[in-house]
Each structure stands twice: as C-alpha cells, then as structure tokens.
PDB file of N, CA and C in Angstrom:
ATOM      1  N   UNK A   1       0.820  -1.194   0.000  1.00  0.00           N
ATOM      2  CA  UNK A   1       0.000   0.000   0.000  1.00  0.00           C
ATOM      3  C   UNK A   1       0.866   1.260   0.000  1.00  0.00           C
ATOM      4  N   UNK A   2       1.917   1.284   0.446  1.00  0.00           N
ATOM      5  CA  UNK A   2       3.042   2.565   0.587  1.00  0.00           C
ATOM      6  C   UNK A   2       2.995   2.783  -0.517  1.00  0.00           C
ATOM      7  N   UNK A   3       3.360   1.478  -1.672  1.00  0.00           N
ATOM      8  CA  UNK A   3       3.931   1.928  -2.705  1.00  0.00           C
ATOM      9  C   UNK A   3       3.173   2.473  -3.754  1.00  0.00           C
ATOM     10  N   UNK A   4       1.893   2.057  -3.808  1.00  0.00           N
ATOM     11  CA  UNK A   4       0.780   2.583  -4.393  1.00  0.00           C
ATOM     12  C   UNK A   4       0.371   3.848  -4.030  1.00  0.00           C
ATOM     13  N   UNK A   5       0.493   4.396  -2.780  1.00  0.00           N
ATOM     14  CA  UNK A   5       0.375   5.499  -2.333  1.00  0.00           C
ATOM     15  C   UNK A   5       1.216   6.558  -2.619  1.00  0.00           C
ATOM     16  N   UNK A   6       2.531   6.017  -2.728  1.00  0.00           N
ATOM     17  CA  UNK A   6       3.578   7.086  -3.506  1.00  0.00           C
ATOM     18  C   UNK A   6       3.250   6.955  -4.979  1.00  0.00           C
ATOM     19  N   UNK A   7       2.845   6.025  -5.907  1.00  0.00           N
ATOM     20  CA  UNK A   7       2.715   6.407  -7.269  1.00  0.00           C
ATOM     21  C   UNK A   7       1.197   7.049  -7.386  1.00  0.00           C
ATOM     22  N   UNK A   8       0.247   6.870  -6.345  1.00  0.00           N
ATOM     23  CA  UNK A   8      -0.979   7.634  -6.274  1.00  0.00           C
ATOM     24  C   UNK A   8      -0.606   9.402  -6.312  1.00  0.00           C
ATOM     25  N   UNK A   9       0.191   9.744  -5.642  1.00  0.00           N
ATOM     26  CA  UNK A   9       0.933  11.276  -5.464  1.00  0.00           C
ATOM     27  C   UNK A   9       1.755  11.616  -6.279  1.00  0.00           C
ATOM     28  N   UNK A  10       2.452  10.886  -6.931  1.00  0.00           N
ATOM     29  CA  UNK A  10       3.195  11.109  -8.214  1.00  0.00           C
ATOM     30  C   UNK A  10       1.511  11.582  -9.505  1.00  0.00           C
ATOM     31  N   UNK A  11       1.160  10.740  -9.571  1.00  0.00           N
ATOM     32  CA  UNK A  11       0.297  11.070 -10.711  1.00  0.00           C
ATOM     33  C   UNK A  11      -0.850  12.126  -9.949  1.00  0.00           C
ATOM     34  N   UNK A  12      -1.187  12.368  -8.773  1.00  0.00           N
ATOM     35  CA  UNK A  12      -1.957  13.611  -8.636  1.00  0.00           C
ATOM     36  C   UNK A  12      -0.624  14.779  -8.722  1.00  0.00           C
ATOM     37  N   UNK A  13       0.198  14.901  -8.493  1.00  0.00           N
ATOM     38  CA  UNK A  13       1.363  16.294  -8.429  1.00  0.00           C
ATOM     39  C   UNK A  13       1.314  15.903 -10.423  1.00  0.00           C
ATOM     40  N   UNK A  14       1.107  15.193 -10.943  1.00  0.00           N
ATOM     41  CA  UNK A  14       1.674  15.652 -12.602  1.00  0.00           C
ATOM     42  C   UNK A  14       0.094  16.095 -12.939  1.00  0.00           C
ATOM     43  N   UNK A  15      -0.754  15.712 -12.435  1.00  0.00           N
ATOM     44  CA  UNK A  15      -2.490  15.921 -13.155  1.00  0.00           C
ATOM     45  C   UNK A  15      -2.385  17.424 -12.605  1.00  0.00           C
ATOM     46  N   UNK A  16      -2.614  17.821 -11.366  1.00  0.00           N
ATOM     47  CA  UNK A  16      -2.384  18.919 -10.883  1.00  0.00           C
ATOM     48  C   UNK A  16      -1.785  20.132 -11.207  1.00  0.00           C
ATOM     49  N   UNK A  17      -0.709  19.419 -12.007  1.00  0.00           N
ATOM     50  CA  UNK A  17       0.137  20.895 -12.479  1.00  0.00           C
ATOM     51  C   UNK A  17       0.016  20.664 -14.542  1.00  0.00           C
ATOM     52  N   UNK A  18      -0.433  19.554 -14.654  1.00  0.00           N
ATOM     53  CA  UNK A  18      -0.735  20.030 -15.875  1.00  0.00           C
ATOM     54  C   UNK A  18      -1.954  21.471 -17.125  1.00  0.00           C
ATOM     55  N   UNK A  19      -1.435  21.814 -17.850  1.00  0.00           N
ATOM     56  CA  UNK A  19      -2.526  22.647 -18.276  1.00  0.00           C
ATOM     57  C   UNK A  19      -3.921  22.277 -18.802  1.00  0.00           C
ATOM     58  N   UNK A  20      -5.133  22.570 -18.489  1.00  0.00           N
ATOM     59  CA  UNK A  20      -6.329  22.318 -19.190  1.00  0.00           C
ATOM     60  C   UNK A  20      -6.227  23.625 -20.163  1.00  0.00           C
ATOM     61  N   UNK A  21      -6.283  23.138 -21.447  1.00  0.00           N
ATOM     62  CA  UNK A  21      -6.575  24.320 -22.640  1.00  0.00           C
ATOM     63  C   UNK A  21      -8.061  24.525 -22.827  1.00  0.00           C
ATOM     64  N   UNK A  22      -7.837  25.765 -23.435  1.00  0.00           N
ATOM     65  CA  UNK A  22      -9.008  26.606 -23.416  1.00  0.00           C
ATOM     66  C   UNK A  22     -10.038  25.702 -24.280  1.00  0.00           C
ATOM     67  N   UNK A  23     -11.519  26.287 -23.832  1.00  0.00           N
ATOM     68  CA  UNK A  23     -12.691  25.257 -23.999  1.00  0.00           C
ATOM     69  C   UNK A  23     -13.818  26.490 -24.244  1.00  0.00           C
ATOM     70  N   UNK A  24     -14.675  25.856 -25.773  1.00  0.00           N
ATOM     71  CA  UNK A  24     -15.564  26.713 -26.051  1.00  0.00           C
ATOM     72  C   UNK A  24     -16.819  26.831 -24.836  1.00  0.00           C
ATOM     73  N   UNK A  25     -16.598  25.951 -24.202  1.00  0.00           N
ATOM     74  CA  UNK A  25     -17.819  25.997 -22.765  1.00  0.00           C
ATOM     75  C   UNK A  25     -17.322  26.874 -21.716  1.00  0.00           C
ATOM     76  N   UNK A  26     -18.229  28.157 -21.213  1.00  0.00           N
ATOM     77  CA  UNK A  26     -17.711  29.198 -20.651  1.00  0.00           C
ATOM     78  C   UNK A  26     -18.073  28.547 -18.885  1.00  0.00           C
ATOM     79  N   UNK A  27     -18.686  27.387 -19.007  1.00  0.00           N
ATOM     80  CA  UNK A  27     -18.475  27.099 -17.483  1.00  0.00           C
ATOM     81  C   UNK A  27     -17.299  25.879 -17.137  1.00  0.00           C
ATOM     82  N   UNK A  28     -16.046  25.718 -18.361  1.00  0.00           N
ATOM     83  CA  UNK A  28     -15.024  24.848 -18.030  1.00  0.00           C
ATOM     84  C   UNK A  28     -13.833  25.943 -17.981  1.00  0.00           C
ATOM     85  N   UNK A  29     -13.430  26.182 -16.921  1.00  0.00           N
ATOM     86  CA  UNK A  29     -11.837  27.386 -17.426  1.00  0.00           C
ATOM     87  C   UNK A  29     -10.806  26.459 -17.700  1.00  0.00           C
ATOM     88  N   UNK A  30     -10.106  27.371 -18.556  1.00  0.00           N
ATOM     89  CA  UNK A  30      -8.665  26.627 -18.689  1.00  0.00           C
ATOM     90  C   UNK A  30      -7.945  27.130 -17.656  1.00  0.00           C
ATOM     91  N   UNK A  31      -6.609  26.685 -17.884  1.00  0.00           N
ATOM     92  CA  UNK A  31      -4.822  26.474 -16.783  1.00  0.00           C
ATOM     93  C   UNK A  31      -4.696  25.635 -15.582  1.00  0.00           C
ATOM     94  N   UNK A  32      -4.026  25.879 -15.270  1.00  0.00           N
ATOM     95  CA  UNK A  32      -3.645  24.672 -14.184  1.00  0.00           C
ATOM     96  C   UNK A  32      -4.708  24.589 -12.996  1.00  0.00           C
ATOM     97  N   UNK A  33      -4.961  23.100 -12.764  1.00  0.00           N
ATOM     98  CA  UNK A  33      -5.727  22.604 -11.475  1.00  0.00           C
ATOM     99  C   UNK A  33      -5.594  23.339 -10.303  1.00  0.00           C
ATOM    100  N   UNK A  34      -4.513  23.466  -9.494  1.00  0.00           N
ATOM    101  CA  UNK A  34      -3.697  23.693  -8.349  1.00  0.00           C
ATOM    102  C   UNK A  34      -4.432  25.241  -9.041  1.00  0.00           C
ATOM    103  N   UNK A  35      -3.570  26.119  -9.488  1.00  0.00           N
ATOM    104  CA  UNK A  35      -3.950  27.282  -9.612  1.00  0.00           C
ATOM    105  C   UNK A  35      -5.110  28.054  -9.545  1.00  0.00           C
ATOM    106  N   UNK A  36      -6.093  27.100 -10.468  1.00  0.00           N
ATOM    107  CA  UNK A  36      -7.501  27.496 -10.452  1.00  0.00           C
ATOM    108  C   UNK A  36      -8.509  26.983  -8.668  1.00  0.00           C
ATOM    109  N   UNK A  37      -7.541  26.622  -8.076  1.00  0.00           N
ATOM    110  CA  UNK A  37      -7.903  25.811  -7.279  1.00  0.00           C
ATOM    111  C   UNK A  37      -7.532  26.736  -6.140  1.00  0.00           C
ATOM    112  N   UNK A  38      -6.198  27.176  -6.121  1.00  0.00           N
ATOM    113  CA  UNK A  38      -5.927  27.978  -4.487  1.00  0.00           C
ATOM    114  C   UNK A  38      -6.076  29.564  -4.829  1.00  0.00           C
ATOM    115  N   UNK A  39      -6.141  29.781  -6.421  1.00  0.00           N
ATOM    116  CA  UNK A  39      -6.162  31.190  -6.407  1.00  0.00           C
ATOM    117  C   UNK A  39      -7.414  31.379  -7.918  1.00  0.00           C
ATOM    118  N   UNK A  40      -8.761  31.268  -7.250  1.00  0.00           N
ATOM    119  CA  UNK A  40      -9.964  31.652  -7.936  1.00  0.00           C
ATOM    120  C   UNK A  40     -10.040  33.117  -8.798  1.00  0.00           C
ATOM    121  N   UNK A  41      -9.488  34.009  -7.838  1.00  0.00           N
ATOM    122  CA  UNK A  41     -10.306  35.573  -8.150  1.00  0.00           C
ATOM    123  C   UNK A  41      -8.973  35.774  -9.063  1.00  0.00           C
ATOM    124  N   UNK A  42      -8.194  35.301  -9.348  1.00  0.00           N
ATOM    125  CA  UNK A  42      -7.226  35.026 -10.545  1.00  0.00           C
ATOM    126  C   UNK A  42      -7.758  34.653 -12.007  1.00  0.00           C
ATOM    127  N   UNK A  43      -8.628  34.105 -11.791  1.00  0.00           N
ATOM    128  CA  UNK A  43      -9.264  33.414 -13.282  1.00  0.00           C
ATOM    129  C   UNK A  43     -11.239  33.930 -13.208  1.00  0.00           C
ATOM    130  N   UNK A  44     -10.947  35.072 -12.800  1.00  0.00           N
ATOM    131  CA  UNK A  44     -12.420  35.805 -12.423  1.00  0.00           C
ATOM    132  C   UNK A  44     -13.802  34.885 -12.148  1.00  0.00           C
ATOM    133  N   UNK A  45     -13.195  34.177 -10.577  1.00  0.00           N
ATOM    134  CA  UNK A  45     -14.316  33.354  -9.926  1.00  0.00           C
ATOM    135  C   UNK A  45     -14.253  33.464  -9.003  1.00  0.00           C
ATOM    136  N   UNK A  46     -15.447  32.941  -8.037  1.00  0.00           N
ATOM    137  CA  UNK A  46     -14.969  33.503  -6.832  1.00  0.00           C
ATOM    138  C   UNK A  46     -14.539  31.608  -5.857  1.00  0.00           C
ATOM    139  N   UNK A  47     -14.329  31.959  -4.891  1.00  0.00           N
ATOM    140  CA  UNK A  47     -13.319  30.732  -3.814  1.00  0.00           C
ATOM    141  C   UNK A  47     -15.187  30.345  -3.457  1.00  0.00           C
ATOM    142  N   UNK A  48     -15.330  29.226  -3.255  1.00  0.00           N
ATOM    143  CA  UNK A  48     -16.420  28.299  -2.612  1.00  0.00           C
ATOM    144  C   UNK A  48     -16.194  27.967  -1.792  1.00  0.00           C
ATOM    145  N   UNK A  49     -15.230  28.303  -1.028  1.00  0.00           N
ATOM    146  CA  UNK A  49     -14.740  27.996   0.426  1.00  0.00           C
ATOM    147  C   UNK A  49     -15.918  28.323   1.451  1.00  0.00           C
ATOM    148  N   UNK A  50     -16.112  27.565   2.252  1.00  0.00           N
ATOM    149  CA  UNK A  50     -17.607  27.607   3.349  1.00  0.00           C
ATOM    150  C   UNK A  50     -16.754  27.670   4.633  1.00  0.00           C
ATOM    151  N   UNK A  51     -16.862  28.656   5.394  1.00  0.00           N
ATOM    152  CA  UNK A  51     -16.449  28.203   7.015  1.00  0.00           C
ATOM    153  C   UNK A  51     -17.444  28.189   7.476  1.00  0.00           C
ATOM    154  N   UNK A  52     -17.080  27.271   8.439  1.00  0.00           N
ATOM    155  CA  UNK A  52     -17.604  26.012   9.374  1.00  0.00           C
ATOM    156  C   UNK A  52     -17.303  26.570  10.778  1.00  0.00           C
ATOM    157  N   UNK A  53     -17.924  26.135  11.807  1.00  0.00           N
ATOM    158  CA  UNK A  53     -17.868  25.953  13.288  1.00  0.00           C
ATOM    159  C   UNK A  53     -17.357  25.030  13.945  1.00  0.00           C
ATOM    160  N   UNK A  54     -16.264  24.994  14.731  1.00  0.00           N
ATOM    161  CA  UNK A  54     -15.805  23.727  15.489  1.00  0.00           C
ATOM    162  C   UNK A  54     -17.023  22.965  16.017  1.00  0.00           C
ATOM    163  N   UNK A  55     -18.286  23.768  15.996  1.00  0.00           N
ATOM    164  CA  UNK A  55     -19.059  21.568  16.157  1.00  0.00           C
ATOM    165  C   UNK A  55     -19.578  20.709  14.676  1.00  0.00           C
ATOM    166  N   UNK A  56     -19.747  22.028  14.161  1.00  0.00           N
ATOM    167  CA  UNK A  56     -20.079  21.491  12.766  1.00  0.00           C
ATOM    168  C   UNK A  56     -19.140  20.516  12.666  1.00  0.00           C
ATOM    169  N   UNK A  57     -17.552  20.517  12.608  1.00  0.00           N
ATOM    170  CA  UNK A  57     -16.224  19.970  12.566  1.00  0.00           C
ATOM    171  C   UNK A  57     -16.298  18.717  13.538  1.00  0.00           C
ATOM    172  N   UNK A  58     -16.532  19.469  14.586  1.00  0.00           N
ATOM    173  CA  UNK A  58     -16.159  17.756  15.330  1.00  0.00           C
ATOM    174  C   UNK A  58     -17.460  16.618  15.147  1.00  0.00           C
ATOM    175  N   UNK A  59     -18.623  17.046  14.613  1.00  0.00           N
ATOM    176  CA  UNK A  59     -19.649  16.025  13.850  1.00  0.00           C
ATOM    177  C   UNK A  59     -19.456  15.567  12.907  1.00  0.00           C
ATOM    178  N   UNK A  60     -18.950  16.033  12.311  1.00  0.00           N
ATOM    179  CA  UNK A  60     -18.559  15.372  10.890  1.00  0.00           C
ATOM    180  C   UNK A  60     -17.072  14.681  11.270  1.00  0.00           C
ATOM    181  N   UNK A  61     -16.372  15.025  11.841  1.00  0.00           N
ATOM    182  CA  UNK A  61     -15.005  13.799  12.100  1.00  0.00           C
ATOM    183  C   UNK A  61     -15.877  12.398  12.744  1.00  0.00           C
ATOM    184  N   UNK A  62     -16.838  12.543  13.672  1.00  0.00           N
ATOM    185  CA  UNK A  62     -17.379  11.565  14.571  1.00  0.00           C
ATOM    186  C   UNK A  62     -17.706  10.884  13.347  1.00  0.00           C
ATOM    187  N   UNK A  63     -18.611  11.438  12.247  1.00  0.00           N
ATOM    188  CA  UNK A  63     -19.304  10.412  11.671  1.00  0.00           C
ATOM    189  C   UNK A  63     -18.422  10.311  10.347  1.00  0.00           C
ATOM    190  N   UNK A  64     -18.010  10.712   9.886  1.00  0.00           N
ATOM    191  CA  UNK A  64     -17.086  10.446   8.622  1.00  0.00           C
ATOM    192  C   UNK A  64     -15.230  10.459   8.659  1.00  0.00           C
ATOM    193  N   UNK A  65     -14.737  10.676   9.386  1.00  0.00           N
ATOM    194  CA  UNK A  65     -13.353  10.848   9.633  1.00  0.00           C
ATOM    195  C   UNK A  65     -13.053   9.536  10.193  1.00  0.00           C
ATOM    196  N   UNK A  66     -12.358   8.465   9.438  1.00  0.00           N
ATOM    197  CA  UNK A  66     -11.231   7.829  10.505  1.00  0.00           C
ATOM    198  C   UNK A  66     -10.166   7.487  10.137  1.00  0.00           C
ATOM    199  N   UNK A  67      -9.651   6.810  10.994  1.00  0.00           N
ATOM    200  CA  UNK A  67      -8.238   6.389  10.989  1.00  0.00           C
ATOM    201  C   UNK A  67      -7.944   5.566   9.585  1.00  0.00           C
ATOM    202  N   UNK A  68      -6.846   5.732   8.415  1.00  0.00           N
ATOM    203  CA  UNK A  68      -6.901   5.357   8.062  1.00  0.00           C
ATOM    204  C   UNK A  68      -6.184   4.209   8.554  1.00  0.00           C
ATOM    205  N   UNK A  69      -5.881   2.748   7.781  1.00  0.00           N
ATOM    206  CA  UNK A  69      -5.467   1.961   8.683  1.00  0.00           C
ATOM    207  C   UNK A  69      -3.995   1.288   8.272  1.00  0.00           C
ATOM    208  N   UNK A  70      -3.320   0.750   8.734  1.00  0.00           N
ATOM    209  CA  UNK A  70      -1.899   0.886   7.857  1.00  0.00           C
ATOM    210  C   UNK A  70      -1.880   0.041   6.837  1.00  0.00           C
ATOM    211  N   UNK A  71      -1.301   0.686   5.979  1.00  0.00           N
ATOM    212  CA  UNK A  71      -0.980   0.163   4.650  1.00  0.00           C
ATOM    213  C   UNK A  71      -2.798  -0.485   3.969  1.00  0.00           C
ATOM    214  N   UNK A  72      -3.164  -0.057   4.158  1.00  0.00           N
ATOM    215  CA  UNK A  72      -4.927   0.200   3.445  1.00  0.00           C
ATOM    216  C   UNK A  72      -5.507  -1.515   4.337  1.00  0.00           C
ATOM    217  N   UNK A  73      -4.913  -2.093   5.104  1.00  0.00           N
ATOM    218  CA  UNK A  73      -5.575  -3.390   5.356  1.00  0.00           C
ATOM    219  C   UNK A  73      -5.655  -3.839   7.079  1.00  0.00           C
ATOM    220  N   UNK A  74      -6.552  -4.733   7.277  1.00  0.00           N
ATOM    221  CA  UNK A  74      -7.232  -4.507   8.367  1.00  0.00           C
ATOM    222  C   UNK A  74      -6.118  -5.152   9.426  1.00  0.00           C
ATOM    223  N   UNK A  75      -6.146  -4.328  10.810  1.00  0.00           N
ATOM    224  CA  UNK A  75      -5.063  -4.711  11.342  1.00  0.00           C
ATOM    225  C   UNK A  75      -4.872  -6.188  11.526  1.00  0.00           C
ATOM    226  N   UNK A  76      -5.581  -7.244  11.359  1.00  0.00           N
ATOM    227  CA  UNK A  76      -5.340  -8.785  11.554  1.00  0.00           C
ATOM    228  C   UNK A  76      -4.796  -8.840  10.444  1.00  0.00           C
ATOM    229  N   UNK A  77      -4.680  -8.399   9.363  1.00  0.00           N
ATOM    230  CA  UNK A  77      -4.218  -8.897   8.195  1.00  0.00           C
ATOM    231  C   UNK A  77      -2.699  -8.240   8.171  1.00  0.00           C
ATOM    232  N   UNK A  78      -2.563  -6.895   8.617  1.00  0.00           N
ATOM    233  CA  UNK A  78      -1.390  -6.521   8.718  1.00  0.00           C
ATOM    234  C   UNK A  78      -0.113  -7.122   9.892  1.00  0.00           C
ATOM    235  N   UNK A  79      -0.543  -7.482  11.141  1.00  0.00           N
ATOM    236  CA  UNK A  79      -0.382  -8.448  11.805  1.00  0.00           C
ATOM    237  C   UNK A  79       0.524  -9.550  11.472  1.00  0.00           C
ATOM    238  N   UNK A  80      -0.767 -10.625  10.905  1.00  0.00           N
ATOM    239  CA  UNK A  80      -0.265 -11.971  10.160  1.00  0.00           C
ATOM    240  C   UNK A  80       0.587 -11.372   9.190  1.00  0.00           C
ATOM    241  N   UNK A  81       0.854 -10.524   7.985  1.00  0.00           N
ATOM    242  CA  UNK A  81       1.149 -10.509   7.216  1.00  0.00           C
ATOM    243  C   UNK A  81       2.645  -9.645   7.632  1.00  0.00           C
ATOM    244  N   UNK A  82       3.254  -9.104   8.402  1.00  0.00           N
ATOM    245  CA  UNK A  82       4.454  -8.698   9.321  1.00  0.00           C
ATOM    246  C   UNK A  82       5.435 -10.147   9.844  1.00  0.00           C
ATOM    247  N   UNK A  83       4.043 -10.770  10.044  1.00  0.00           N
ATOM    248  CA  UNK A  83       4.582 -12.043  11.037  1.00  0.00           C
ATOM    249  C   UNK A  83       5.393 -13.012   9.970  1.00  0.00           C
ATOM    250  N   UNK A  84       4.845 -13.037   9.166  1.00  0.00           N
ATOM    251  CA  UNK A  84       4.892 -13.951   8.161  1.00  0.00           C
ATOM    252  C   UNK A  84       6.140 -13.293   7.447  1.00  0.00           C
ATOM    253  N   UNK A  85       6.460 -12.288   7.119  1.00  0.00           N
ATOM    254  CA  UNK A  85       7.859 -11.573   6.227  1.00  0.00           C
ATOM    255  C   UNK A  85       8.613 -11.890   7.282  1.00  0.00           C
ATOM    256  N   UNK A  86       8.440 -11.600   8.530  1.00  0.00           N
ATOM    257  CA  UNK A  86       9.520 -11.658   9.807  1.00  0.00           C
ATOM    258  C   UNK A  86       9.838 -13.486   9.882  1.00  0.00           C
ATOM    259  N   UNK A  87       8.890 -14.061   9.726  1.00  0.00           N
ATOM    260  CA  UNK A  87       9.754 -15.297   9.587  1.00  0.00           C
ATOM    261  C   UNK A  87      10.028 -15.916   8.104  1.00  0.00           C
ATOM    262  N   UNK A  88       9.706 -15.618   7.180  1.00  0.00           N
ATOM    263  CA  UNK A  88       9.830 -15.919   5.910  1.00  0.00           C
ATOM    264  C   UNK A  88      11.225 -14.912   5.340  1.00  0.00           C
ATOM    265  N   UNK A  89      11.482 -14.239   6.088  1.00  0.00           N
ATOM    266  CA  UNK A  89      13.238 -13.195   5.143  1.00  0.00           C
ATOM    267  C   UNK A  89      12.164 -12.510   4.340  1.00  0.00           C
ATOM    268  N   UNK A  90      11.413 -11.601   4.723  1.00  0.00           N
ATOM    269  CA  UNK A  90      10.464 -11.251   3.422  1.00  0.00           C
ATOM    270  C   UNK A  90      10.284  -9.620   3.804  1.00  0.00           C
ATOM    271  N   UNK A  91      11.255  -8.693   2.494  1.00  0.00           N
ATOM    272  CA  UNK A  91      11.082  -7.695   2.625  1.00  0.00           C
ATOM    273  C   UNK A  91       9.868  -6.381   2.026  1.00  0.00           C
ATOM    274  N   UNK A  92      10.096  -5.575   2.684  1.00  0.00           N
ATOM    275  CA  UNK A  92       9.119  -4.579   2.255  1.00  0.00           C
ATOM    276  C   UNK A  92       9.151  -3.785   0.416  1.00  0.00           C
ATOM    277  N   UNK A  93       8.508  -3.897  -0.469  1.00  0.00           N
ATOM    278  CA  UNK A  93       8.976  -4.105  -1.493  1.00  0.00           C
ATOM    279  C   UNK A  93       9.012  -2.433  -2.204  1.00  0.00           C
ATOM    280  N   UNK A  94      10.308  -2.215  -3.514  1.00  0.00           N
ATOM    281  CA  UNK A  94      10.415  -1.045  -3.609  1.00  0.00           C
ATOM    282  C   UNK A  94      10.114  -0.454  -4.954  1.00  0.00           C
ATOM    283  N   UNK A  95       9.499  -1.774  -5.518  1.00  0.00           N
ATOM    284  CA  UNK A  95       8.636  -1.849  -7.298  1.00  0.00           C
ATOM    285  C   UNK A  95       7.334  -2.520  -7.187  1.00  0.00           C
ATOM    286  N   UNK A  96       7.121  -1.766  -8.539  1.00  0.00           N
ATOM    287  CA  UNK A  96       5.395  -2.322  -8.135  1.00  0.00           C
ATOM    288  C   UNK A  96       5.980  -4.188  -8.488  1.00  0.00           C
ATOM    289  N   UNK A  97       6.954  -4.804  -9.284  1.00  0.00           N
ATOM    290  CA  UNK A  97       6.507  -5.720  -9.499  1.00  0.00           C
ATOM    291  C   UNK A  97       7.047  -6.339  -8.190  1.00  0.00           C
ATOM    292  N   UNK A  98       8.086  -6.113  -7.592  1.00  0.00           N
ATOM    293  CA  UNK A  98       7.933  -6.828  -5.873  1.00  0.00           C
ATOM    294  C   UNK A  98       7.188  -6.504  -4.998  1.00  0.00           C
ATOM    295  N   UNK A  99       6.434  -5.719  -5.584  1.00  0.00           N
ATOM    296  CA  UNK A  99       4.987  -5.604  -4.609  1.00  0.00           C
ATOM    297  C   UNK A  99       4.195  -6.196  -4.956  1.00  0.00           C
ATOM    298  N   UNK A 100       3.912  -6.777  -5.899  1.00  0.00           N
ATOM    299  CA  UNK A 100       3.147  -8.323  -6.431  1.00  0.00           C
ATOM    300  C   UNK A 100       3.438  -9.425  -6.208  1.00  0.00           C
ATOM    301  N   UNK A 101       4.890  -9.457  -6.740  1.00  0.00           N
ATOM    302  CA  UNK A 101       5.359 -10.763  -5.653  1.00  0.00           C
ATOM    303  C   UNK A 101       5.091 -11.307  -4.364  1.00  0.00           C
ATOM    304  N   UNK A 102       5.275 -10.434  -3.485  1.00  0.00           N
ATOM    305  CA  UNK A 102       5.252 -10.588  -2.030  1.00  0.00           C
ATOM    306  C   UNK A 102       3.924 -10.721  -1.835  1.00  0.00           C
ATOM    307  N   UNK A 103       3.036 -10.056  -2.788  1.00  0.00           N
ATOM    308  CA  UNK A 103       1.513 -10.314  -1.937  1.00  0.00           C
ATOM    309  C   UNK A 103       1.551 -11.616  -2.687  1.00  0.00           C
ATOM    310  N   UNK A 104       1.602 -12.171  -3.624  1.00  0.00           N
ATOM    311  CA  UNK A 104       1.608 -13.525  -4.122  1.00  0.00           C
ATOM    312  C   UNK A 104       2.139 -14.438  -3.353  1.00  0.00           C
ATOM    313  N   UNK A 105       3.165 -13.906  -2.161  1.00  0.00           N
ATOM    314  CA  UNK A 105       4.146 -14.716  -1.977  1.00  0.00           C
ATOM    315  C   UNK A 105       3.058 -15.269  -0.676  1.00  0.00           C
ATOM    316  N   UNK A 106       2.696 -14.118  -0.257  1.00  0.00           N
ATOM    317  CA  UNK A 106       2.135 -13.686   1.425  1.00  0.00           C
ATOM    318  C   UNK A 106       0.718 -14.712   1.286  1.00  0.00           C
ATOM    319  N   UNK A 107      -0.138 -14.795  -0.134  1.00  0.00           N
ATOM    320  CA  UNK A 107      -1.191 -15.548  -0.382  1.00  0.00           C
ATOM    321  C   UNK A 107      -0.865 -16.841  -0.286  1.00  0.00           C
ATOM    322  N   UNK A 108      -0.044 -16.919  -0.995  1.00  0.00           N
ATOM    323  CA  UNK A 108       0.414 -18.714  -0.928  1.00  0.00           C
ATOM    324  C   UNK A 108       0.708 -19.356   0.593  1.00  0.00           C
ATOM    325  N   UNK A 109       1.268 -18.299   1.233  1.00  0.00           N
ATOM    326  CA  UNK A 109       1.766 -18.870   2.448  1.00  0.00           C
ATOM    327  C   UNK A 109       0.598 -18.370   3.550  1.00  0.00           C
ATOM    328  N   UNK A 110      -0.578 -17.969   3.289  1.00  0.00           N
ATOM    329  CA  UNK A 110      -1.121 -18.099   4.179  1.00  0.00           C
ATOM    330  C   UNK A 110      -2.660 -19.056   3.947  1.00  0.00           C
ATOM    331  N   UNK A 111      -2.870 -19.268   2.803  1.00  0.00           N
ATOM    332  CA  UNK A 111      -3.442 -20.591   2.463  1.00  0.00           C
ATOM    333  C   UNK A 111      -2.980 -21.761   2.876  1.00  0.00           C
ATOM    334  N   UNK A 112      -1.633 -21.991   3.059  1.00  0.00           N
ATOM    335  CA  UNK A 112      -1.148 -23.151   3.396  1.00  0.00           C
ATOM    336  C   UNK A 112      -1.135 -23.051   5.026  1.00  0.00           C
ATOM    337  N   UNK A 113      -1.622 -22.013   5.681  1.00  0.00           N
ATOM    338  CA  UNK A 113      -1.825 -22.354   7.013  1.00  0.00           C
ATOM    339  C   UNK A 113      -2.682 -23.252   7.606  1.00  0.00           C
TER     340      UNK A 113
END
C-alpha cells in the first residue's frame, strides 16, 4: 500500500500541475488545477470555500473521519502478514513488481496455514 500510495501522489502532483486548454464551454476554465484551485479571483471566480464551526467539525469527524489503517488493510491482516515476512526473510517491497510478488508470496503462504 506505501507503494501505491507514492505512485498515487506522483500522478496527482503531474495531473495537478498540468494545463487544461481553453474550452468553447464558458463554465469549463482553462490552466492549471492547483492554480484554479488555491487562487480563484485570478481566473475571475470567486473561492467556494464555506467556514464552518468547530461543532459542525467535530460532527462530521465523529461520523465520517477515521483512521486510516496501515498500509490500506485490516489490522489482523497486517499483523499476520508482518509475522509472516519476519519469519519468511520477506522484505518490504520497492517496485510495483515486488509488490506483487510478495503479496503472491504472502497468499500462498497463508493458504497453506
């Protein structure tokens, strides 16, 4: 999941800073994401930014905010699956294709439990 998560941020930082060209539809603007994004009254619009109230805030963390959990999987699975590299010589991987491996590796060996 790390590693997916770093090529997840690689491709939002290149989408982000790429240009959208100009468009005969006057409700699509062109130039950059990021730009049109932190600086509105730049491209003659205004910011949709809403402030909120710290309870508004802490209701909405209660009901929609949580933890994400490590490496996107549920802690029993992350667990067994630690346990299992720690006794198998089985490292944390630094390509997507040894990051296939290892979950291939991690499936096989925990079927055979």
């Amino acid at each position: 999941m790390d590693l997916l998560q770093m090529e997840s941020h690689k491709v939002a930082r290149l989408w982000n800073t790429h240009r959208i060209r100009p468009s005969a539809n006057p409700e699509a603007p062109s130039g950059r994401p990021n730009y049109l994004y932190f600086i509105p009254r730049a491209n003659h619009t205004r910011d949709y930014l809403t402030q909120v109230g710290v309870d508004e805030v802490d209701i909405t963390e209660e009901y929609c905010a949580q933890e994400p959990s490590l490496r996107g999987c549920s802690p029993y699975f992350n667990e067994l699956a630690e346990m299992i590299m720690e006794d198998e010589g089985l490292e944390m991987p630094n390509t997507v294709k040894e990051a296939q491996d290892l979950y291939i590796a991690l499936l096989g060996l925990i079927d055979n439990l």
